[in-house]
PDB file of N, CA and C in Angstrom:
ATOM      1  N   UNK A   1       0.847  -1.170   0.000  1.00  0.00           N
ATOM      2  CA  UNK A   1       0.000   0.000   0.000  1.00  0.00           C
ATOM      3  C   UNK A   1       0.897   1.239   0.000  1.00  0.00           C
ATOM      4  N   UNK A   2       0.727   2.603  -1.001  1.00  0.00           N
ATOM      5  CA  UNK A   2       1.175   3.249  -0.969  1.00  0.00           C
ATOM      6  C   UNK A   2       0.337   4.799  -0.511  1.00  0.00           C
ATOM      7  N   UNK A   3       1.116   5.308   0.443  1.00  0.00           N
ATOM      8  CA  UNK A   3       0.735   6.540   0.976  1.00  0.00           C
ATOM      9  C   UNK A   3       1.348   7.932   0.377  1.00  0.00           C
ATOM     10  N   UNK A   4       0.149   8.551   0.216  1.00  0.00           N
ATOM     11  CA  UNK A   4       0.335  10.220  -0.461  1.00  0.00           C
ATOM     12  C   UNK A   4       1.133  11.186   0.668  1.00  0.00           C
ATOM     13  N   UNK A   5       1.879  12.159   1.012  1.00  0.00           N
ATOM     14  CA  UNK A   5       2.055  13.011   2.485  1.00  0.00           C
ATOM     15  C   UNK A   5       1.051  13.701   2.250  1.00  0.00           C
ATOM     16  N   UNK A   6       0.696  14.441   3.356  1.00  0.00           N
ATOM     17  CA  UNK A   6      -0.598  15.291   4.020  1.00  0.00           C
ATOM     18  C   UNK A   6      -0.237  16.549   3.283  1.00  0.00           C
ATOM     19  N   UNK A   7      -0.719  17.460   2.680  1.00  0.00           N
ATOM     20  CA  UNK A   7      -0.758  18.633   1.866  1.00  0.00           C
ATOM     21  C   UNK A   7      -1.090  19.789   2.885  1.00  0.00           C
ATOM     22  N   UNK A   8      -0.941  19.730   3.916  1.00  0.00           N
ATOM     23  CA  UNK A   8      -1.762  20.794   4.737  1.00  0.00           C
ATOM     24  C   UNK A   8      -1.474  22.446   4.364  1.00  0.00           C
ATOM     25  N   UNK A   9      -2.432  23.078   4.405  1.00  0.00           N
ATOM     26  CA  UNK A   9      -2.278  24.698   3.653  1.00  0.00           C
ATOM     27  C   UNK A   9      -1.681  25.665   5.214  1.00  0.00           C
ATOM     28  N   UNK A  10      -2.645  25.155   6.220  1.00  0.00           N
ATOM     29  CA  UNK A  10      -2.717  25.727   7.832  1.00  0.00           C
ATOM     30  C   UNK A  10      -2.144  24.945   8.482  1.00  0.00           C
ATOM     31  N   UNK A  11      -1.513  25.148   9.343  1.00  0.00           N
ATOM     32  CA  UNK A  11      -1.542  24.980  11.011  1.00  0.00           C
ATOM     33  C   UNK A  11      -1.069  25.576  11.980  1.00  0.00           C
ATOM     34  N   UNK A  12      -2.173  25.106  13.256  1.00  0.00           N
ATOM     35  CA  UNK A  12      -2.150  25.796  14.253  1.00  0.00           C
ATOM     36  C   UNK A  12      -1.029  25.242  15.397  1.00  0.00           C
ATOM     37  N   UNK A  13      -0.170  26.219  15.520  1.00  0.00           N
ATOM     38  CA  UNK A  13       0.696  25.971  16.703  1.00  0.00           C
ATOM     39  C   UNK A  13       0.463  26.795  17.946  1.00  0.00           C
ATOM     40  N   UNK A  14       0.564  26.040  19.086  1.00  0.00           N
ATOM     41  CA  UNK A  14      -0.110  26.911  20.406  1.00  0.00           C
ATOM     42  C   UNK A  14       1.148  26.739  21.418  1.00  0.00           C
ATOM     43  N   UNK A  15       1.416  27.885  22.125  1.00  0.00           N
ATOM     44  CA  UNK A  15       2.589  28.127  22.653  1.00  0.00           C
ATOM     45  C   UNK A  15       2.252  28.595  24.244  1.00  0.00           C
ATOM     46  N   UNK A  16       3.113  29.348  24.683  1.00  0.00           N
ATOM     47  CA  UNK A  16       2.899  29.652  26.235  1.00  0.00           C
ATOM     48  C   UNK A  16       3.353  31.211  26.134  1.00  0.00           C
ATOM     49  N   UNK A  17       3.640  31.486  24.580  1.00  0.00           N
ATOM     50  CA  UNK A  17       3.585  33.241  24.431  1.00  0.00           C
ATOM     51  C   UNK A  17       4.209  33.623  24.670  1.00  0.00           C
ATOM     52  N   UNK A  18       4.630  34.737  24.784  1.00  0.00           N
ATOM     53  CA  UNK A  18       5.526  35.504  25.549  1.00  0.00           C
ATOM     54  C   UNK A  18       7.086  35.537  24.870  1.00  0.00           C
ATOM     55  N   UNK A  19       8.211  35.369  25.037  1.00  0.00           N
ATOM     56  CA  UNK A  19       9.494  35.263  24.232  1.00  0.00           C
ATOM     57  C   UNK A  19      10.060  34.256  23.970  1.00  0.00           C
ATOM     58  N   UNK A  20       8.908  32.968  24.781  1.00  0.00           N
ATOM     59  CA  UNK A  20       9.246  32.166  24.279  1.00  0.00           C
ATOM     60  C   UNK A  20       8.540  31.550  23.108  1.00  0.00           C
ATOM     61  N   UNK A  21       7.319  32.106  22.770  1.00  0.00           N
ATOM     62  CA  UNK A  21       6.661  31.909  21.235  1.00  0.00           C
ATOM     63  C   UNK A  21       7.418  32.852  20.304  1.00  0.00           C
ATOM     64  N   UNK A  22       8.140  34.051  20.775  1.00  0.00           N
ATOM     65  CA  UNK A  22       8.640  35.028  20.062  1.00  0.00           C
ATOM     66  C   UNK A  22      10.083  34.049  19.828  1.00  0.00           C
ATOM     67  N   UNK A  23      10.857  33.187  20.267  1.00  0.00           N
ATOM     68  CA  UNK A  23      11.486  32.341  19.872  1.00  0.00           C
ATOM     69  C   UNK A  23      11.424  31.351  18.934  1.00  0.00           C
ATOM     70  N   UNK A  24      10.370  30.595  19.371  1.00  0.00           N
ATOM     71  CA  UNK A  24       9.564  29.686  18.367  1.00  0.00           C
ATOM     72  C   UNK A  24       9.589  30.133  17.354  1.00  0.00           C
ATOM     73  N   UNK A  25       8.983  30.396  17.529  1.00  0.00           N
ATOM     74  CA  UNK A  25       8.789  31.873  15.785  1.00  0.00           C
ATOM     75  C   UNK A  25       9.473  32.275  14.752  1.00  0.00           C
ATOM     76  N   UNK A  26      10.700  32.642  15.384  1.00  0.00           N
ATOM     77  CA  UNK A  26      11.900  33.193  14.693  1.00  0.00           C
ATOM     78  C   UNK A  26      12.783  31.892  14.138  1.00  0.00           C
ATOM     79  N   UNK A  27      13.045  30.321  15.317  1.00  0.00           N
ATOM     80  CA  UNK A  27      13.531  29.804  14.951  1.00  0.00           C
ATOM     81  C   UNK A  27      12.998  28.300  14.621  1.00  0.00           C
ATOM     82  N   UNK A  28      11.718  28.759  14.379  1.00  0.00           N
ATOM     83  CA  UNK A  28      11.219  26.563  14.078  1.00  0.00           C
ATOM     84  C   UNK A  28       9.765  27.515  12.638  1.00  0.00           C
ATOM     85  N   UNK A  29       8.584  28.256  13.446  1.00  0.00           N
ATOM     86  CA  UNK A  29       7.824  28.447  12.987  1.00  0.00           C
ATOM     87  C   UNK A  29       7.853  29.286  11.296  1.00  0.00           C
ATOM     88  N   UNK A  30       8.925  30.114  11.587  1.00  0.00           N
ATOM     89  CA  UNK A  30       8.806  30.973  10.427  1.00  0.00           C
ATOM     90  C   UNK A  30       9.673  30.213   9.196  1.00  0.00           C
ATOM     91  N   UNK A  31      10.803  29.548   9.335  1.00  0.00           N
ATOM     92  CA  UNK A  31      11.850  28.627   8.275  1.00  0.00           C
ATOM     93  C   UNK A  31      10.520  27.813   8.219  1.00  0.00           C
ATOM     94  N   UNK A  32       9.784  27.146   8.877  1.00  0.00           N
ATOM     95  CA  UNK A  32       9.545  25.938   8.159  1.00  0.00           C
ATOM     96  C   UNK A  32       8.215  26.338   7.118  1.00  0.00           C
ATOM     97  N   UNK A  33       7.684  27.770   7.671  1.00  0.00           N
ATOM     98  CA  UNK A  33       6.822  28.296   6.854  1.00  0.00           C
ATOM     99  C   UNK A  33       7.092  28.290   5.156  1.00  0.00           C
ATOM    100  N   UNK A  34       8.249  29.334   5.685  1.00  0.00           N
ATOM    101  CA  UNK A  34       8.923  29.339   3.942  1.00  0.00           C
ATOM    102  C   UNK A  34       9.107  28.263   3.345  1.00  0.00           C
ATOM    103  N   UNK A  35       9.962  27.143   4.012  1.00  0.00           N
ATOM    104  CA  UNK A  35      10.436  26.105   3.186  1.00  0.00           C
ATOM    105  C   UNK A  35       9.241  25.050   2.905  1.00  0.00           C
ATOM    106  N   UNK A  36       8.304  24.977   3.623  1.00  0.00           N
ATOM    107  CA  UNK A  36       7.453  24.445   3.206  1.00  0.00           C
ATOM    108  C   UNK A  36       5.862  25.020   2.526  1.00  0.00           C
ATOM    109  N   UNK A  37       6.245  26.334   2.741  1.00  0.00           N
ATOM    110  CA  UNK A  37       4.337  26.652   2.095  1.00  0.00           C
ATOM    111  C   UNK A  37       3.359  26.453   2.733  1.00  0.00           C
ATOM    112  N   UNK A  38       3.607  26.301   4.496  1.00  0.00           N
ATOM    113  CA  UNK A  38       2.334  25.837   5.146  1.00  0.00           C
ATOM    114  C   UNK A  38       1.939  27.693   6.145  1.00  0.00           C
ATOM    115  N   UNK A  39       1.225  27.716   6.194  1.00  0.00           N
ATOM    116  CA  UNK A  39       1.181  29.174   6.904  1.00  0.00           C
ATOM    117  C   UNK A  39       1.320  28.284   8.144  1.00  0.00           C
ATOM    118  N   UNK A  40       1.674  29.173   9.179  1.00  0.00           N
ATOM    119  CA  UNK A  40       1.643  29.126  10.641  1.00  0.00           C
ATOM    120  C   UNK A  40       0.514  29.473  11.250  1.00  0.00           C
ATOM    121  N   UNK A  41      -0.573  29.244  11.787  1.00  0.00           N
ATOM    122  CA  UNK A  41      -1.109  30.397  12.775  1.00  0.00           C
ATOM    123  C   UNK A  41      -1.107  29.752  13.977  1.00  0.00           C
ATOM    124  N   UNK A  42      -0.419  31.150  14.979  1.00  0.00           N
ATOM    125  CA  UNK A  42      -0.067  31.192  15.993  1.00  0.00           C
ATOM    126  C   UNK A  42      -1.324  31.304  17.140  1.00  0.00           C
ATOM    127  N   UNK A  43      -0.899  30.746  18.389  1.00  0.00           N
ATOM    128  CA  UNK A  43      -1.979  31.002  19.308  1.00  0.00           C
ATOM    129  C   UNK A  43      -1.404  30.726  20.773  1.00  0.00           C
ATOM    130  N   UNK A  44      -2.035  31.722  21.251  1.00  0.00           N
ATOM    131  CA  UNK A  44      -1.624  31.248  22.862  1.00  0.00           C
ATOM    132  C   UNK A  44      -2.462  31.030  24.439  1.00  0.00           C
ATOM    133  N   UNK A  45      -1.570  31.244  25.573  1.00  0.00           N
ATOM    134  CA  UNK A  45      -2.474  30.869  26.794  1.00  0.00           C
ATOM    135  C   UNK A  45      -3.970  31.949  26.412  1.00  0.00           C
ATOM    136  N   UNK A  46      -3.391  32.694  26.096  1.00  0.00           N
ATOM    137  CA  UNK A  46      -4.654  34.303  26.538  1.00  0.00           C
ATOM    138  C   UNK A  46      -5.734  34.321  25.799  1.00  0.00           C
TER     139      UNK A  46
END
């Protein structure tokens, strides 16, 4: 059996905010945006 990968356009990543989503962000969320074409949307405790 052969499997297709998941095409996803969105996803939601949920964080604890603050500098450490402002980390995230800069170093996992935003590269993998570009390199892959998936938007990010961000969300947090609040």
């Amino acid at each position: 059996m052969k499997y297709a990968p998941a095409l996803a356009q969105d996803m939601m990543f949920t964080s604890w905010g603050g500098t450490t989503q402002d980390a995230q962000t800069e170093f996992w969320a935003d590269p993998f945006s570009l390199a892959s074409g998936t938007a990010i949307l961000q969300e947090g405790p609040t």
